[in-house]
PDB file of N, CA and C in Angstrom:
ATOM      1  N   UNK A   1       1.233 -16.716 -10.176  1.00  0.00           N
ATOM      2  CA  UNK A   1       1.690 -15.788  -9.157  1.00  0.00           C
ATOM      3  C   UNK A   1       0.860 -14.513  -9.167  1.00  0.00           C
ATOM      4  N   UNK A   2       0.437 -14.067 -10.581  1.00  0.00           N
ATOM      5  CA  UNK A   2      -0.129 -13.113 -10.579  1.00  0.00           C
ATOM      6  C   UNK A   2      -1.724 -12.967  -9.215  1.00  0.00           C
ATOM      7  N   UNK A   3      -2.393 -13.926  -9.295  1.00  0.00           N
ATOM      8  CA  UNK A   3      -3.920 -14.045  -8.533  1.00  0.00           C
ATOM      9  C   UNK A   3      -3.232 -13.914  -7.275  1.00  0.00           C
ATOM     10  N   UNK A   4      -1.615 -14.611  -6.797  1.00  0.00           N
ATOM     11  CA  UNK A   4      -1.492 -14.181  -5.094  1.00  0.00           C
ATOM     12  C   UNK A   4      -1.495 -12.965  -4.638  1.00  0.00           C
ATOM     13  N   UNK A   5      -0.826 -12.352  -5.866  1.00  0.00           N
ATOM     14  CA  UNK A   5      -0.780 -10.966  -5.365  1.00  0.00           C
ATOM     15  C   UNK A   5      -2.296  -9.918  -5.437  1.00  0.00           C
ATOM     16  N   UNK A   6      -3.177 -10.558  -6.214  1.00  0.00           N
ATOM     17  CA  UNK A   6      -4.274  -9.778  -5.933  1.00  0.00           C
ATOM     18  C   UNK A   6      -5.135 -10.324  -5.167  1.00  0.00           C
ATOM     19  N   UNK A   7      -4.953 -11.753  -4.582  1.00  0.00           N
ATOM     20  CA  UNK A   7      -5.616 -11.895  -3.020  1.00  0.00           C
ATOM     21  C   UNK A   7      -4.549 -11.604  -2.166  1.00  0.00           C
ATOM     22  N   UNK A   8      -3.593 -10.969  -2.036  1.00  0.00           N
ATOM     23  CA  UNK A   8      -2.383 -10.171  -0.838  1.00  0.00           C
ATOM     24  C   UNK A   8      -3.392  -8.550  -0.845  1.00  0.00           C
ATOM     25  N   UNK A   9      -3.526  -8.692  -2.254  1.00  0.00           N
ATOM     26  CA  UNK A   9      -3.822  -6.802  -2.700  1.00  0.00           C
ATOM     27  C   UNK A   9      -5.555  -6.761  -1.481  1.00  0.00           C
ATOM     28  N   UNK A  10      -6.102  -7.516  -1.988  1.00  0.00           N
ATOM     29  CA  UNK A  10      -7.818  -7.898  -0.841  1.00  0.00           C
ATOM     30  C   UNK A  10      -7.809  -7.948  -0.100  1.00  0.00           C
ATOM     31  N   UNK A  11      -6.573  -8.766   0.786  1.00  0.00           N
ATOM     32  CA  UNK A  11      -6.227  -8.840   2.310  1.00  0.00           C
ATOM     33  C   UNK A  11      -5.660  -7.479   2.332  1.00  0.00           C
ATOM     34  N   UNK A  12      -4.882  -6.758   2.072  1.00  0.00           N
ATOM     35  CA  UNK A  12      -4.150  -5.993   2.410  1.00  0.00           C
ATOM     36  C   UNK A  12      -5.388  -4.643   2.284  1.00  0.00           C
ATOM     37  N   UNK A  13      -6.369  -4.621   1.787  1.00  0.00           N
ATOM     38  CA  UNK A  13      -7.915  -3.901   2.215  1.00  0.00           C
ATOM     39  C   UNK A  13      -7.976  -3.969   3.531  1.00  0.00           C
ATOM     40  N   UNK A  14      -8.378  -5.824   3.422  1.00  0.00           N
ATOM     41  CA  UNK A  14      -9.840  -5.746   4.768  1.00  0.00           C
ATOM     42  C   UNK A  14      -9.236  -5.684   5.737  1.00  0.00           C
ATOM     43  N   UNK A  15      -7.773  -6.294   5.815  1.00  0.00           N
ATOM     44  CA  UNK A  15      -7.270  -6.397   7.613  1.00  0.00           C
ATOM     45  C   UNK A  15      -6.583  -5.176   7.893  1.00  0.00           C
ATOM     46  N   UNK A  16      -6.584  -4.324   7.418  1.00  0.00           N
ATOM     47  CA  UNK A  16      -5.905  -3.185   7.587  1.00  0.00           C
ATOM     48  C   UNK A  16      -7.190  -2.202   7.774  1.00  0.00           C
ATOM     49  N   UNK A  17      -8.232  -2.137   7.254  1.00  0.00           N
ATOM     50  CA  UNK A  17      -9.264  -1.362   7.806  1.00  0.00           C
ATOM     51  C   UNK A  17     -10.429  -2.044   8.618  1.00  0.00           C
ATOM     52  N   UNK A  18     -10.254  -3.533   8.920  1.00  0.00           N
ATOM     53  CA  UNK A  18     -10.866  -4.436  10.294  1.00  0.00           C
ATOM     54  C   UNK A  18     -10.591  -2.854  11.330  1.00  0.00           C
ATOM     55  N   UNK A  19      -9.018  -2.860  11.310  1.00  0.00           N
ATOM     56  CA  UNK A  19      -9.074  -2.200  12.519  1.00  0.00           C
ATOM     57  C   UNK A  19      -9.068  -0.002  12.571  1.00  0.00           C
ATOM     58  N   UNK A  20      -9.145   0.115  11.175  1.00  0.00           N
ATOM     59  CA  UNK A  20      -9.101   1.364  11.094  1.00  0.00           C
ATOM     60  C   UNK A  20     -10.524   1.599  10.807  1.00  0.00           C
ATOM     61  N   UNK A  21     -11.468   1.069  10.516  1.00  0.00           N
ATOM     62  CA  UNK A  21     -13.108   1.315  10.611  1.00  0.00           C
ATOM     63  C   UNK A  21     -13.649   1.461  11.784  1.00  0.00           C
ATOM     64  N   UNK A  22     -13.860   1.093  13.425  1.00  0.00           N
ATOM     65  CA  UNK A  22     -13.703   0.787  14.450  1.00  0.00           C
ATOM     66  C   UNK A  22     -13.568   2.267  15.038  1.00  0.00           C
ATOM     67  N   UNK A  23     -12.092   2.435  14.328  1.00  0.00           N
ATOM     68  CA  UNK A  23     -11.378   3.387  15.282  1.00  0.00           C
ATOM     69  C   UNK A  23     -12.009   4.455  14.721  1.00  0.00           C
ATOM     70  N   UNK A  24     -12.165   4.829  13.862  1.00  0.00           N
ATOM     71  CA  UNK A  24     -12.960   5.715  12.424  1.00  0.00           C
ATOM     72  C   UNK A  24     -14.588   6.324  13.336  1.00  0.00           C
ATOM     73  N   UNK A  25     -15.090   5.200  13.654  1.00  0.00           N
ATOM     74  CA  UNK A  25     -16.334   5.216  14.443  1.00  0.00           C
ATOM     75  C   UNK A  25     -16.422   5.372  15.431  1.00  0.00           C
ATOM     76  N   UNK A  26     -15.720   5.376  16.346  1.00  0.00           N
ATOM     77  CA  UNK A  26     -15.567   5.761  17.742  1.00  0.00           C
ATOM     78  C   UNK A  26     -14.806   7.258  17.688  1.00  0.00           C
ATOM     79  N   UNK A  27     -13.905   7.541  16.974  1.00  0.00           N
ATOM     80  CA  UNK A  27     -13.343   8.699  17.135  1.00  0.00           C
ATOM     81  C   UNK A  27     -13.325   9.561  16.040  1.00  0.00           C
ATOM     82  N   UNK A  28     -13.693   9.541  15.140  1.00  0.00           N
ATOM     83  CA  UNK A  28     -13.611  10.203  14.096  1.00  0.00           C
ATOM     84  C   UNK A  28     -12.408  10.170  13.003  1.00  0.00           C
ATOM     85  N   UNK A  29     -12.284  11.138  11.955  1.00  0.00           N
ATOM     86  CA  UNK A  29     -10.875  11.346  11.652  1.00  0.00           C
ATOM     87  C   UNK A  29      -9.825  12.013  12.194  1.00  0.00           C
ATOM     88  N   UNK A  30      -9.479  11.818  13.421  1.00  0.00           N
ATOM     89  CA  UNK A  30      -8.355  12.463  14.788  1.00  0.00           C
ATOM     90  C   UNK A  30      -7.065  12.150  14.325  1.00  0.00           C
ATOM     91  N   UNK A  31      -6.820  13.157  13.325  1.00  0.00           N
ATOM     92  CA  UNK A  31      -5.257  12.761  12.764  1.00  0.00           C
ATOM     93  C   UNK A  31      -4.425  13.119  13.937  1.00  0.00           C
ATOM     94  N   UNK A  32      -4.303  13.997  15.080  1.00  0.00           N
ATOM     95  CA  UNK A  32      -3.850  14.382  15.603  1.00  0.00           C
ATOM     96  C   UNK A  32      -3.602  12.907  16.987  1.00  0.00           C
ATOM     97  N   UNK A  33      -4.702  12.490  17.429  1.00  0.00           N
ATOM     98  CA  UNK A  33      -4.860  11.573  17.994  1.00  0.00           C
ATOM     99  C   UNK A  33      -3.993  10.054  17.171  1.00  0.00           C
ATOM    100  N   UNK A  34      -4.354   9.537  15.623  1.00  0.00           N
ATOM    101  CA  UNK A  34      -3.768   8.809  15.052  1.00  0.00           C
ATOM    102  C   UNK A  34      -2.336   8.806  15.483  1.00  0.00           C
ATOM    103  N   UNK A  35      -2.001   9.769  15.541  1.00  0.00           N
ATOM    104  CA  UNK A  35      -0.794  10.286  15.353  1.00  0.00           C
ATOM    105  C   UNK A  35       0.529   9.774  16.790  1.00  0.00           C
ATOM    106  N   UNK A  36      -0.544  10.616  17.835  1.00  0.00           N
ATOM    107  CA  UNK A  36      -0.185  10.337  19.184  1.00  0.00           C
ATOM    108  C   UNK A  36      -0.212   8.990  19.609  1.00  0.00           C
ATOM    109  N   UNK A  37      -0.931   7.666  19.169  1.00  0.00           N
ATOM    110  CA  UNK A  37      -1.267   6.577  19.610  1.00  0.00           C
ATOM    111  C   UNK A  37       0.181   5.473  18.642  1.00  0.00           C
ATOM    112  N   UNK A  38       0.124   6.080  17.413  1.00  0.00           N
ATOM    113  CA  UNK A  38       1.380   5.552  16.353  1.00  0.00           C
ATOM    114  C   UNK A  38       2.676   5.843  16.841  1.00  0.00           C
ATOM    115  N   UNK A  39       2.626   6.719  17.682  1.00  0.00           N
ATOM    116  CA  UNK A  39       4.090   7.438  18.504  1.00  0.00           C
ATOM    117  C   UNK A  39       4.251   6.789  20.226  1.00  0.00           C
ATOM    118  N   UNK A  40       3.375   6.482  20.216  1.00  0.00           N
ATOM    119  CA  UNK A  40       2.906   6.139  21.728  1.00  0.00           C
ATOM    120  C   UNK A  40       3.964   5.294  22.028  1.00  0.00           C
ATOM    121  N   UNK A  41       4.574   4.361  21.694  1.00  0.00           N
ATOM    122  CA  UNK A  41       5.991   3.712  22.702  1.00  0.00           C
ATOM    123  C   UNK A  41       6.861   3.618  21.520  1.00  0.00           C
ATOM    124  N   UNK A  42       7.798   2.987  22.302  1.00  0.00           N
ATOM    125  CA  UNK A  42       9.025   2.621  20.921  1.00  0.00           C
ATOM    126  C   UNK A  42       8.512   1.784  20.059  1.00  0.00           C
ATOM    127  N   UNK A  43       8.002   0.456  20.196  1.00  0.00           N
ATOM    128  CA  UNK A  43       7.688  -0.329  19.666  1.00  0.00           C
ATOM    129  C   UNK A  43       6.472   0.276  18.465  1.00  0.00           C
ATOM    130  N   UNK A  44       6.030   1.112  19.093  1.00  0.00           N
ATOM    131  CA  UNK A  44       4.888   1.105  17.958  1.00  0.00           C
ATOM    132  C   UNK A  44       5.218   2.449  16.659  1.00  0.00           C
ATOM    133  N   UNK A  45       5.891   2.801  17.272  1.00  0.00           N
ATOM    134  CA  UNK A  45       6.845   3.934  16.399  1.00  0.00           C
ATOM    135  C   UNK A  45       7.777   3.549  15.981  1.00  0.00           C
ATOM    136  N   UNK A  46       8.937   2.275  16.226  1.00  0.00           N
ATOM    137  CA  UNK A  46       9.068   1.623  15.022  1.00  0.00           C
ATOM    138  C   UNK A  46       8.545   1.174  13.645  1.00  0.00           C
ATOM    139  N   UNK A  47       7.261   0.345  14.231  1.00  0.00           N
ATOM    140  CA  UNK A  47       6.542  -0.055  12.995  1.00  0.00           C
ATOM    141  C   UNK A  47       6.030   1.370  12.646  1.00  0.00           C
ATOM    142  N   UNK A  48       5.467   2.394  13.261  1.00  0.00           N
ATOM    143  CA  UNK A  48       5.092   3.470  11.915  1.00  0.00           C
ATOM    144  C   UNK A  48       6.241   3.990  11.020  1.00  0.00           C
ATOM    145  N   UNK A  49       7.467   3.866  11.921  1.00  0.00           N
ATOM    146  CA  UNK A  49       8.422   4.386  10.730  1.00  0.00           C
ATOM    147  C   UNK A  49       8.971   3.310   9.924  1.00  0.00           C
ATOM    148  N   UNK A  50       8.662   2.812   9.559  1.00  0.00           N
ATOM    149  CA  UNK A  50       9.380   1.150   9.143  1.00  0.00           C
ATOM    150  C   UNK A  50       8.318   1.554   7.751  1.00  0.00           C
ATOM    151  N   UNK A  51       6.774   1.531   8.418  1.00  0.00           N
ATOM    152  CA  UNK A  51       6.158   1.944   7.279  1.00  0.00           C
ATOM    153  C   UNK A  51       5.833   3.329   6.465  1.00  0.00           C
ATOM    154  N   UNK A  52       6.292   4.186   6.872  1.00  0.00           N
ATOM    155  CA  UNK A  52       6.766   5.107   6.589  1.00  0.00           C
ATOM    156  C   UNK A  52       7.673   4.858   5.171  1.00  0.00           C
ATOM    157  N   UNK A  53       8.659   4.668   5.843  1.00  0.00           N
ATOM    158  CA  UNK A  53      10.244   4.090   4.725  1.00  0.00           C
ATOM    159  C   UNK A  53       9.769   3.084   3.847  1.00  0.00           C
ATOM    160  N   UNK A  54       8.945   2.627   3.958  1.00  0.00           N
ATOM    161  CA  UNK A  54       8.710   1.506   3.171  1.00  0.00           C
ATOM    162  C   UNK A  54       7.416   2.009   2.024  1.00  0.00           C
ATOM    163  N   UNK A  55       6.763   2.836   2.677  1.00  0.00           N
ATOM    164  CA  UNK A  55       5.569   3.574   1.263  1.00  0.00           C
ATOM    165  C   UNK A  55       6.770   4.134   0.235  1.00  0.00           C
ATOM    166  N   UNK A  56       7.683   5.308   1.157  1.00  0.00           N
ATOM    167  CA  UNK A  56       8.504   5.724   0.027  1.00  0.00           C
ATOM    168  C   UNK A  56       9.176   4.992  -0.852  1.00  0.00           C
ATOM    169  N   UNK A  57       9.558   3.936  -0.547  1.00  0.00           N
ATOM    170  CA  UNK A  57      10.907   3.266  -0.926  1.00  0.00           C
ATOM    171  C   UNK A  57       9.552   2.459  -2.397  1.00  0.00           C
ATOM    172  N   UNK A  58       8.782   2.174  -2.077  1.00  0.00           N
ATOM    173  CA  UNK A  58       7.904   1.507  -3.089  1.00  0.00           C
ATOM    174  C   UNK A  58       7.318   2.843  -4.325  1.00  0.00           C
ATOM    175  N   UNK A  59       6.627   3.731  -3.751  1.00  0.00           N
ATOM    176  CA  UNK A  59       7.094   4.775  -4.556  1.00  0.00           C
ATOM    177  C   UNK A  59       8.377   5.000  -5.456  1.00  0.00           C
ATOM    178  N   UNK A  60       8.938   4.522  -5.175  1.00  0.00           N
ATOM    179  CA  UNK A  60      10.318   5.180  -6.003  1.00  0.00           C
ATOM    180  C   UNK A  60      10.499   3.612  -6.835  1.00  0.00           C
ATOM    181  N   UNK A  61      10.026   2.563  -6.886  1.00  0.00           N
ATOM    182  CA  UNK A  61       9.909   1.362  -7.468  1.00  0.00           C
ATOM    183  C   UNK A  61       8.774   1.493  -8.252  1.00  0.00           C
ATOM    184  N   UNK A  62       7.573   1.994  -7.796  1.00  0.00           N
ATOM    185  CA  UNK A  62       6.549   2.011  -8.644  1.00  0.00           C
ATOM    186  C   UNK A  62       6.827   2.964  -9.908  1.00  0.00           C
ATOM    187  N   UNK A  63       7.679   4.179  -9.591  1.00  0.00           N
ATOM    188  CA  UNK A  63       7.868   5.141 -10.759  1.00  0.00           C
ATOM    189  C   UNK A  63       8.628   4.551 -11.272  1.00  0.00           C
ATOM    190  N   UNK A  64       9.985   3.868 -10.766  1.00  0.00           N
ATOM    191  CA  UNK A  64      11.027   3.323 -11.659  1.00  0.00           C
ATOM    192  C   UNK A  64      10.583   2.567 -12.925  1.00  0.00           C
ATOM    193  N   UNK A  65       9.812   1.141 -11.810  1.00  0.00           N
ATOM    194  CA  UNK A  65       9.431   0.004 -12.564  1.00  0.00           C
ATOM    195  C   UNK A  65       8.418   0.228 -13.647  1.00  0.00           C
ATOM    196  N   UNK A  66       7.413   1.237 -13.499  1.00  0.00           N
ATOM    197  CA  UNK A  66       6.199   1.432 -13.752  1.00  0.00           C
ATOM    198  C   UNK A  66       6.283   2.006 -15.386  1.00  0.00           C
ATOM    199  N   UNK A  67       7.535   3.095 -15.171  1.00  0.00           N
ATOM    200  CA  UNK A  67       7.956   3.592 -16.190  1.00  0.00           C
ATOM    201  C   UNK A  67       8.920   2.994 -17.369  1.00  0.00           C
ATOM    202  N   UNK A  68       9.807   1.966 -16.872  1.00  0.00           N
ATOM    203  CA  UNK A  68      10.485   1.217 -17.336  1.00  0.00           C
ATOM    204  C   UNK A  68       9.357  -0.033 -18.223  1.00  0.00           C
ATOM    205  N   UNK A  69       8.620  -0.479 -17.963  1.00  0.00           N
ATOM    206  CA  UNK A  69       7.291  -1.257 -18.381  1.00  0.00           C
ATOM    207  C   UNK A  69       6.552  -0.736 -19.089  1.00  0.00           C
ATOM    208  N   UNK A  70       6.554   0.969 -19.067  1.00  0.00           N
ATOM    209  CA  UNK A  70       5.142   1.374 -19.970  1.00  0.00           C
ATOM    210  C   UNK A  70       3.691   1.370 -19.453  1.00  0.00           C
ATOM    211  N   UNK A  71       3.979   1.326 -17.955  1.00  0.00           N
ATOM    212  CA  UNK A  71       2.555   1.158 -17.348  1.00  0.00           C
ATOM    213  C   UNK A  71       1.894   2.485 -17.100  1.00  0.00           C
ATOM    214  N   UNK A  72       0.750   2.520 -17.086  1.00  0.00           N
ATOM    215  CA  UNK A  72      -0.092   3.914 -17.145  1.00  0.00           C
ATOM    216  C   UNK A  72      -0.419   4.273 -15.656  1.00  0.00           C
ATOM    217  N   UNK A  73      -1.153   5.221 -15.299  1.00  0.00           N
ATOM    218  CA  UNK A  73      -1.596   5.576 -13.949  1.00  0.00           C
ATOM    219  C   UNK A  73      -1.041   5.327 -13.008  1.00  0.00           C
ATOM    220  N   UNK A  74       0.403   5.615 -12.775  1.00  0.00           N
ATOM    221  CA  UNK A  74       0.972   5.191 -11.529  1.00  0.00           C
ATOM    222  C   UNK A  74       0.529   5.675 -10.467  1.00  0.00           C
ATOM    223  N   UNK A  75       0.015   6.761 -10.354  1.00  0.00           N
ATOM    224  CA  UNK A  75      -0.568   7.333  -9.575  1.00  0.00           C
ATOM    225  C   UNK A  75      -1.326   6.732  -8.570  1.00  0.00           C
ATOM    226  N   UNK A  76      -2.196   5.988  -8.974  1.00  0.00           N
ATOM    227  CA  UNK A  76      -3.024   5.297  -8.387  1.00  0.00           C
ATOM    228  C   UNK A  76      -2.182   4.117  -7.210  1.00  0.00           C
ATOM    229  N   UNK A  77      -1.186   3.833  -7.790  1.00  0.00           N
ATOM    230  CA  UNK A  77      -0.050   2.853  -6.329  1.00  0.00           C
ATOM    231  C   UNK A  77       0.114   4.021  -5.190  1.00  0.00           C
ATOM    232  N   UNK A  78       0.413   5.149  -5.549  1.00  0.00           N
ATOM    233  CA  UNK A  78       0.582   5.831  -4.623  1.00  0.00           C
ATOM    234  C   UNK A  78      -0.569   6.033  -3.531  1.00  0.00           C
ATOM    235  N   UNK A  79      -1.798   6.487  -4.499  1.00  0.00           N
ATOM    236  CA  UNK A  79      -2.994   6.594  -3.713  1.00  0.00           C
ATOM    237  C   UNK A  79      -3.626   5.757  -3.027  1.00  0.00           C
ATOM    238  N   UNK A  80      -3.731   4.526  -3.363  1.00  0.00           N
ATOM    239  CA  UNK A  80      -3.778   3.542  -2.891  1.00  0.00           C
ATOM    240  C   UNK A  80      -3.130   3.020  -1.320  1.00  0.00           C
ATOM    241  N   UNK A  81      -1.524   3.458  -1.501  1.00  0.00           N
ATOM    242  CA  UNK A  81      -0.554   3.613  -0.420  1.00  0.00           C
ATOM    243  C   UNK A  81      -1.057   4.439   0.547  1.00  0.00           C
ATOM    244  N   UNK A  82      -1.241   5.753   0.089  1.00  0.00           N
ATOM    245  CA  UNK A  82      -1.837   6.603   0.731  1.00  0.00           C
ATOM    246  C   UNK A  82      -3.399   6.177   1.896  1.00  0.00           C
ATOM    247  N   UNK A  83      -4.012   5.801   1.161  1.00  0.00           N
ATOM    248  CA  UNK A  83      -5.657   5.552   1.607  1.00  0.00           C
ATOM    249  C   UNK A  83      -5.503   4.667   2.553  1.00  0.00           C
ATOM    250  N   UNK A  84      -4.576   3.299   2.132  1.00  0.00           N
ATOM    251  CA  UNK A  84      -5.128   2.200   2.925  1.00  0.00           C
ATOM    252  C   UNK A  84      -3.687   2.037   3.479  1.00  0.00           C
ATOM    253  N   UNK A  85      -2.578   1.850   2.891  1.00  0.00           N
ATOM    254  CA  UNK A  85      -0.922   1.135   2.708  1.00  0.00           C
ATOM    255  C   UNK A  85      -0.520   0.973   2.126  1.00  0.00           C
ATOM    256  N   UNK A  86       0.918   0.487   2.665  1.00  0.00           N
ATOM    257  CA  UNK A  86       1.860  -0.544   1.853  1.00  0.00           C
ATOM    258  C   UNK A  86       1.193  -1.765   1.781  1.00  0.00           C
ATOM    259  N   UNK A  87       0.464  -2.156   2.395  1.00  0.00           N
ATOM    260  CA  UNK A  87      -0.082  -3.531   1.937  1.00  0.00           C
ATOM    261  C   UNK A  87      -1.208  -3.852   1.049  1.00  0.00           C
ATOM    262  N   UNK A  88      -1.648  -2.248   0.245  1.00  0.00           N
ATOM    263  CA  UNK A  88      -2.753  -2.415  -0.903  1.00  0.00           C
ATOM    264  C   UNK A  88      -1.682  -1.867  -2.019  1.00  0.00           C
ATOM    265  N   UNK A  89      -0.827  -0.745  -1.842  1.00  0.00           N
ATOM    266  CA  UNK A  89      -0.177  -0.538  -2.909  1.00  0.00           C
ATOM    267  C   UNK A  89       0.826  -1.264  -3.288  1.00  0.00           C
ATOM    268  N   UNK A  90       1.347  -2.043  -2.680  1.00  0.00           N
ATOM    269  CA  UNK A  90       2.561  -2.993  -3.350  1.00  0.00           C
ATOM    270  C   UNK A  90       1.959  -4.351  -4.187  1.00  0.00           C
ATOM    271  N   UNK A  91       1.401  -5.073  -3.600  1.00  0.00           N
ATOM    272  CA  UNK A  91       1.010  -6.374  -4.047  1.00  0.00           C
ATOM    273  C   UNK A  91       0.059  -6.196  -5.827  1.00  0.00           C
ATOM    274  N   UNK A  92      -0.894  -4.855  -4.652  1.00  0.00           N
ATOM    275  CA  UNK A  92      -1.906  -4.419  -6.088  1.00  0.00           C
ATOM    276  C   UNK A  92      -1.059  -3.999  -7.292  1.00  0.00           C
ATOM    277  N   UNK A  93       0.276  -3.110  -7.338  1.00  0.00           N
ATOM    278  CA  UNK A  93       1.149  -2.721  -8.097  1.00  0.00           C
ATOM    279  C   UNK A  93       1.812  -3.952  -9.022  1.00  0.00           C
ATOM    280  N   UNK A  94       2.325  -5.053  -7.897  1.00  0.00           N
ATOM    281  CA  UNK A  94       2.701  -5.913  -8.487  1.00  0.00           C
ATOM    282  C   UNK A  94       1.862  -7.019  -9.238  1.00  0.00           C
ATOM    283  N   UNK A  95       0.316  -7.209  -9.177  1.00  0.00           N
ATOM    284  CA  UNK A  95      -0.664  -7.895  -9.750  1.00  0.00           C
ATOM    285  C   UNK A  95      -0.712  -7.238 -11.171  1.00  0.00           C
ATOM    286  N   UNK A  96      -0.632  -5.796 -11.414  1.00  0.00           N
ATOM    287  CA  UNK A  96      -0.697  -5.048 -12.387  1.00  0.00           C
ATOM    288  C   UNK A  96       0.588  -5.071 -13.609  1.00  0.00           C
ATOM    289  N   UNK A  97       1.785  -4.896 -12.950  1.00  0.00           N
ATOM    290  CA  UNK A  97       2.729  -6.018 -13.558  1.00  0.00           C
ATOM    291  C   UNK A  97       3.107  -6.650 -14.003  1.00  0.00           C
ATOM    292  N   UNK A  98       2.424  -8.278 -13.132  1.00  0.00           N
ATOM    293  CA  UNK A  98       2.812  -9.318 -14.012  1.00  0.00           C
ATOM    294  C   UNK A  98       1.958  -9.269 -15.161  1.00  0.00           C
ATOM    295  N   UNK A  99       0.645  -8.685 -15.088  1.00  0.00           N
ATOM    296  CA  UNK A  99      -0.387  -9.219 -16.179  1.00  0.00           C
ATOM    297  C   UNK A  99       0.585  -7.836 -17.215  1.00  0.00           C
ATOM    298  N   UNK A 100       1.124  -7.203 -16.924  1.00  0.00           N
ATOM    299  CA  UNK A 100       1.781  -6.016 -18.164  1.00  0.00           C
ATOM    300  C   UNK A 100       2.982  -7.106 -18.377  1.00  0.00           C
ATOM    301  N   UNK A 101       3.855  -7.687 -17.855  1.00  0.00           N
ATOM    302  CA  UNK A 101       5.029  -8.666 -18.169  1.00  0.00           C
ATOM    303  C   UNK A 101       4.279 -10.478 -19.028  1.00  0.00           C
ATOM    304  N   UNK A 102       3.178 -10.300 -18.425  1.00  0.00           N
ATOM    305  CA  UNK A 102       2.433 -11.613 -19.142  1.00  0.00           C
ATOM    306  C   UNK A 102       2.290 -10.918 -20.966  1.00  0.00           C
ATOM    307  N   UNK A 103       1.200  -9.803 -20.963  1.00  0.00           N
ATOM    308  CA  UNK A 103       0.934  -9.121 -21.330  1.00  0.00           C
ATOM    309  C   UNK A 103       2.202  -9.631 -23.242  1.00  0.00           C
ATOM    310  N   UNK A 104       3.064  -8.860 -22.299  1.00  0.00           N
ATOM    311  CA  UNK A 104       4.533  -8.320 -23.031  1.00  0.00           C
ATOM    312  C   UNK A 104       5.120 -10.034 -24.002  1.00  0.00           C
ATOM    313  N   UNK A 105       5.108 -10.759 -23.005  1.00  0.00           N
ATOM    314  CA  UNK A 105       5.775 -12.354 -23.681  1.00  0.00           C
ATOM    315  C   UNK A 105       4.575 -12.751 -24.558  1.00  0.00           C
ATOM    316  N   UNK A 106       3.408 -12.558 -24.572  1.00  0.00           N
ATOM    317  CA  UNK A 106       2.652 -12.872 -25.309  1.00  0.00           C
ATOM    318  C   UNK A 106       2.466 -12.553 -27.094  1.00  0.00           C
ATOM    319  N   UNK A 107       2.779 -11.213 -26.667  1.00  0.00           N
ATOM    320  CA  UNK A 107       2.817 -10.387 -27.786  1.00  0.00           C
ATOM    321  C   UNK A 107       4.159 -10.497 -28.786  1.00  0.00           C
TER     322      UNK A 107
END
């Protein structure tokens, strides 16, 4: 299980900046614009707040879990979250994990 989650963690890179590289190059960094286009109907301002709630809510799992395990640099789930998503910081978090829970039964 551990390798799915770090080919989820690879996908959750490239297809998420397929389309934010593009936009990157044509317009620059237009947080203001980002912003307006993520708000732009209901539908699409659902999904930003969906992901919104959902960086935090993993945040507060990554410190829980992270700390409860003994894992180092949590930081980095966040940043990660931050840079790219929820779809590099969760999976990648959880690849890190199992090999600390593999890790743990071994020993």
């Amino acid at each position: 299980m551990q390798w799915l989650f770090l080919i989820a963690a690879i996908l959750g890179v490239v297809l998420p900046l397929s389309y934010l590289v593009p936009f990157l190059a044509a317009h620059g960094l237009d947080v203001p614009l980002i912003f307006r286009l993520l708000f732009q109907n209901n539908i699409s301002a659902f999904f930003g707040v969906d992901v919104v709630v959902s960086a935090f809510a993993l945040w507060l799992f990554v410190f829980s879990e992270g700390r409860r395990r003994g894992m180092k640099n949590l930081w980095v789930y966040v940043l990660c979250t931050l840079l790219v998503g929820v779809s590099l910081g969760l999976p990648l978090f959880l690849f890190f994990r199992e090999r600390k829970l593999k890790a743990e039964r071994i020993a």
